[in-house]
N, C-alpha and C. Protein backbone atom coordinates (compact mmCIF):
# COMPACT_ATOMS: atom_id res chain seq x y z
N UNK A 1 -6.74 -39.52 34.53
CA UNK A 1 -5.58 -38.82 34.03
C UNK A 1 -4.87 -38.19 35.23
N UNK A 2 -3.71 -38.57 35.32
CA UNK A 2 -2.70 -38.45 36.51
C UNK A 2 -2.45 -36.57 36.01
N UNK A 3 -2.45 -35.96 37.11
CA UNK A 3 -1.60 -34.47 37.00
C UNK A 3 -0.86 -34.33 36.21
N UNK A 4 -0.08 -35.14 36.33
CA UNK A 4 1.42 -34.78 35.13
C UNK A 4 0.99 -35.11 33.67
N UNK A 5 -0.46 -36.00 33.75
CA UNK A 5 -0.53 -36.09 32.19
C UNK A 5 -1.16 -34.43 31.81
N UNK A 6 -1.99 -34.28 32.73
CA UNK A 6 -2.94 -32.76 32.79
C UNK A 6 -2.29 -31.91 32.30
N UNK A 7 -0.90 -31.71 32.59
CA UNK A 7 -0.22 -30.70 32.31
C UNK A 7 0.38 -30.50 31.52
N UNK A 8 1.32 -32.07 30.60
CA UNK A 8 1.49 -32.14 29.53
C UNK A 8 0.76 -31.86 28.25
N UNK A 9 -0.92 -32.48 28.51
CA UNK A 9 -1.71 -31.60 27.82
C UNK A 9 -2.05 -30.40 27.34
N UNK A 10 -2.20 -29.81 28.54
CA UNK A 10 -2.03 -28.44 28.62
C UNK A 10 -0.88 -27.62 27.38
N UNK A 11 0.54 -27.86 28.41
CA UNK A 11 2.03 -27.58 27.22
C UNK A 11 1.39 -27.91 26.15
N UNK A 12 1.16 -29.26 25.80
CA UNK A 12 0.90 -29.07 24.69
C UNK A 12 0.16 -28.60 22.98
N UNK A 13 -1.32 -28.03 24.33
CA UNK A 13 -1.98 -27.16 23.24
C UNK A 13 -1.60 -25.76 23.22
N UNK A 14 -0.89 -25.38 24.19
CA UNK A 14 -0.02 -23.99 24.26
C UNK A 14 0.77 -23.81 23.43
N UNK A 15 1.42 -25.12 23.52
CA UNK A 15 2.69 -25.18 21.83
C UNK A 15 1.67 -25.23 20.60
N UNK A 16 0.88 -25.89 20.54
CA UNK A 16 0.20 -25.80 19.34
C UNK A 16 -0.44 -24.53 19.28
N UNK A 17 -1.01 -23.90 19.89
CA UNK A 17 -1.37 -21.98 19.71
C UNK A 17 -0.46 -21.43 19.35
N UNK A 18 0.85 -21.67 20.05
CA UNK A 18 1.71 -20.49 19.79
C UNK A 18 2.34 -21.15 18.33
N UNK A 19 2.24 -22.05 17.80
CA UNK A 19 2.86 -22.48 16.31
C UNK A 19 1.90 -22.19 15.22
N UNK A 20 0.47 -21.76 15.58
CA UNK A 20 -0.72 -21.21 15.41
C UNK A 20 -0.24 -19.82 14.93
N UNK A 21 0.01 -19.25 16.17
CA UNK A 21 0.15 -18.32 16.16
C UNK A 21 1.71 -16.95 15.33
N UNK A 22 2.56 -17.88 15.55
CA UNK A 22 3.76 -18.01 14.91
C UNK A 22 3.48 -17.77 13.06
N UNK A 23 2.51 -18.52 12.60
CA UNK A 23 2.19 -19.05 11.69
C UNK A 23 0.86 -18.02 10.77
N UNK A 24 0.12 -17.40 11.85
CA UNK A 24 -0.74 -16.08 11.48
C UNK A 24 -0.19 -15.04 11.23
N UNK A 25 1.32 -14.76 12.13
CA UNK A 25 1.77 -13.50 12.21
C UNK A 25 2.44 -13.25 10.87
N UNK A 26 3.04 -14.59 10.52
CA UNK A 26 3.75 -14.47 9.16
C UNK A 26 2.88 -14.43 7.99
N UNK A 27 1.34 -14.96 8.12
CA UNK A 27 0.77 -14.41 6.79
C UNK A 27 0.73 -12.93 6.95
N UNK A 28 0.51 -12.72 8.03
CA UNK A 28 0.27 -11.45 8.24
C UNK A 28 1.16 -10.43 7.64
N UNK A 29 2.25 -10.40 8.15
CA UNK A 29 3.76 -9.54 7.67
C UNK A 29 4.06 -9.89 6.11
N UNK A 30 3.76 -11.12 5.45
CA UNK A 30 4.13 -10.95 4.28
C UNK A 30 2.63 -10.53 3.42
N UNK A 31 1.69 -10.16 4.14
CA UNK A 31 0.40 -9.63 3.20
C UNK A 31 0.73 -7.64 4.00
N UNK A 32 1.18 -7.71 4.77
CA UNK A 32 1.62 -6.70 5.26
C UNK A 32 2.68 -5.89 4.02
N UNK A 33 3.54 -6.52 4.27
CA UNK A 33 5.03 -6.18 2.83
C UNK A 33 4.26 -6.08 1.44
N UNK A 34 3.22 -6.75 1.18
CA UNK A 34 2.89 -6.90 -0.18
C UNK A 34 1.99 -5.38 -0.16
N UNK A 35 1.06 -5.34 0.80
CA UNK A 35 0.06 -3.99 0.68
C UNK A 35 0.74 -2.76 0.58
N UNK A 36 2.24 -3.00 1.38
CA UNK A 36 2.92 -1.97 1.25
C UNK A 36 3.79 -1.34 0.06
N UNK A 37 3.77 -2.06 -0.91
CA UNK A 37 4.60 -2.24 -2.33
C UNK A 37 3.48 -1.80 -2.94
N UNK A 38 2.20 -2.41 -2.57
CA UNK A 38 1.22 -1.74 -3.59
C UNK A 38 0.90 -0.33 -3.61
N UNK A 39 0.82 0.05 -2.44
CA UNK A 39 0.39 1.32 -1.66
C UNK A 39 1.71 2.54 -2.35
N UNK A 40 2.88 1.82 -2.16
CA UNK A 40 4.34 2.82 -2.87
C UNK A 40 4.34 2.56 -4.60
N UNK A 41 3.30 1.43 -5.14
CA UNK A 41 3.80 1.68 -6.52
C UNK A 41 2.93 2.89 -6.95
N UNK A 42 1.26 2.96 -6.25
CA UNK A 42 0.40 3.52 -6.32
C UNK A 42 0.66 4.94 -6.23
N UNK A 43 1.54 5.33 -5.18
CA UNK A 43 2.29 7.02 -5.14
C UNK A 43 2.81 7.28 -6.06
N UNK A 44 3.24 6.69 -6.42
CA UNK A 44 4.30 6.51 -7.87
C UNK A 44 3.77 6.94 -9.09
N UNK A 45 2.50 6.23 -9.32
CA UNK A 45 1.60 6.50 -10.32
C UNK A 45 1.03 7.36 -10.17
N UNK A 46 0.44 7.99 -8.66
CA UNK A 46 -0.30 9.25 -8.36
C UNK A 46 0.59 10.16 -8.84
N UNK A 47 1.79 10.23 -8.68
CA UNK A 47 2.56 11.54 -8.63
C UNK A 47 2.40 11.55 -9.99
N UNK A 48 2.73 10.52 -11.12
CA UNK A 48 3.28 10.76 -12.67
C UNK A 48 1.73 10.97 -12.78
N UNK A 49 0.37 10.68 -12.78
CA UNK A 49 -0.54 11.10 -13.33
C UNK A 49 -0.81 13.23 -12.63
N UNK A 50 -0.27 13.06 -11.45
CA UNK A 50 -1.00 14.60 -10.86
C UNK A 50 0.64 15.38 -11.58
N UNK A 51 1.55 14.94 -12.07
CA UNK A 51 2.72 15.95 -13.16
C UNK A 51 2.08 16.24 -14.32
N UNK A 52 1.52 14.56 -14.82
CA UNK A 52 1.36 15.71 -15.85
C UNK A 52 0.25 15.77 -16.38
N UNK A 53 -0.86 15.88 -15.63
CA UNK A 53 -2.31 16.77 -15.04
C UNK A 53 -1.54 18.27 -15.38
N UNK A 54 -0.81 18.29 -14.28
CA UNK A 54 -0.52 19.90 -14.24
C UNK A 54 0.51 20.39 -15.34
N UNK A 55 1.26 19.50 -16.15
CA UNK A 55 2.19 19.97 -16.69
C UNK A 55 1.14 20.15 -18.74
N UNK A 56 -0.05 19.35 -18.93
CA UNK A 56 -1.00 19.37 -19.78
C UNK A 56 -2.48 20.73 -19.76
N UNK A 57 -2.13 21.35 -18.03
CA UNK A 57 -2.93 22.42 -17.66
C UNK A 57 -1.84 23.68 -18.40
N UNK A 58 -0.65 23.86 -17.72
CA UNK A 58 0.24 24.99 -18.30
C UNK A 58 0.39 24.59 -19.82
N UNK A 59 0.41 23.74 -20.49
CA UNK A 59 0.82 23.85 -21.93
C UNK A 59 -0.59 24.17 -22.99
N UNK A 60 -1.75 24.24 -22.32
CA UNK A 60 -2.60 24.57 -22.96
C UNK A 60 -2.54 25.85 -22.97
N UNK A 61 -2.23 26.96 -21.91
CA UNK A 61 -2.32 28.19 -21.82
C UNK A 61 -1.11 28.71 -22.68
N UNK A 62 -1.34 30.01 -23.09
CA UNK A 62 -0.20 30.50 -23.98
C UNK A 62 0.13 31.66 -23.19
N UNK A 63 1.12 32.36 -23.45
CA UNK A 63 1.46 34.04 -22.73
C UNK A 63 0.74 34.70 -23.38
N UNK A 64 0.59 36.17 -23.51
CA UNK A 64 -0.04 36.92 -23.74
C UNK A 64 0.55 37.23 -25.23
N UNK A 65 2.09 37.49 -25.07
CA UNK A 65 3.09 37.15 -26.41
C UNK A 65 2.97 36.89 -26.83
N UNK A 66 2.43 35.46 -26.88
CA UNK A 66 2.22 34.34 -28.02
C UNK A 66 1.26 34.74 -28.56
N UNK A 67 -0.32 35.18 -28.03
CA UNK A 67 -1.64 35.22 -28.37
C UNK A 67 -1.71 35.96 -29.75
N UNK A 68 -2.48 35.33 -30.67
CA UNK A 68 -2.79 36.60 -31.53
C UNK A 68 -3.66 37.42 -31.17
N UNK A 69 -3.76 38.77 -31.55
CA UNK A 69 -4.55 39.04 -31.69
C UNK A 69 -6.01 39.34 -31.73
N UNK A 70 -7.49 39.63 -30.87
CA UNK A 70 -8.36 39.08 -31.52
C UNK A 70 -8.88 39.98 -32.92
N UNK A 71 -9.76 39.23 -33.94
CA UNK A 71 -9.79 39.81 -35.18
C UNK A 71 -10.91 41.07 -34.63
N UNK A 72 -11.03 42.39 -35.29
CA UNK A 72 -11.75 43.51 -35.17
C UNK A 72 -12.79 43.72 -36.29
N UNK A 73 -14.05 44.18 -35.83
CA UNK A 73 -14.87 43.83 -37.13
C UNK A 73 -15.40 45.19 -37.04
């Protein structure tokens, strides 16, 4: 194998890495975009479950106003 074939070789598994590589980055970025949609629907749901956590904590309690009474024996 003459030099110049050597080197064509070469180029050419370099092109094939980098089309390799080209080709990883993009699963990558679109499993990237997807984790990230999951991760923001997930806040989403955290927030509406920790509202109304807290908004089911205050409606159990009454004012003092409201309270009856306790009965006297």
């Amino acid at each position: 194998m003459t030099e110049l074939e050597h080197l064509r070789t070469q180029i050419d598994e370099l092109e094939m890495k980098q089309a390799f590589q080209d080709q990883t980055i993009e699963d990558l970025n679109e499993a990237l975009t997807a984790q990230q949609f999951l991760i923001e629907r997930m806040q989403v749901q955290m927030k509406f479950l920790v509202d109304k956590q807290k908004s089911s904590q205050t409606s159990n309690l009454a004012d003092e106003s409201e309270e009856t009474p306790p009965p006297h024996y």
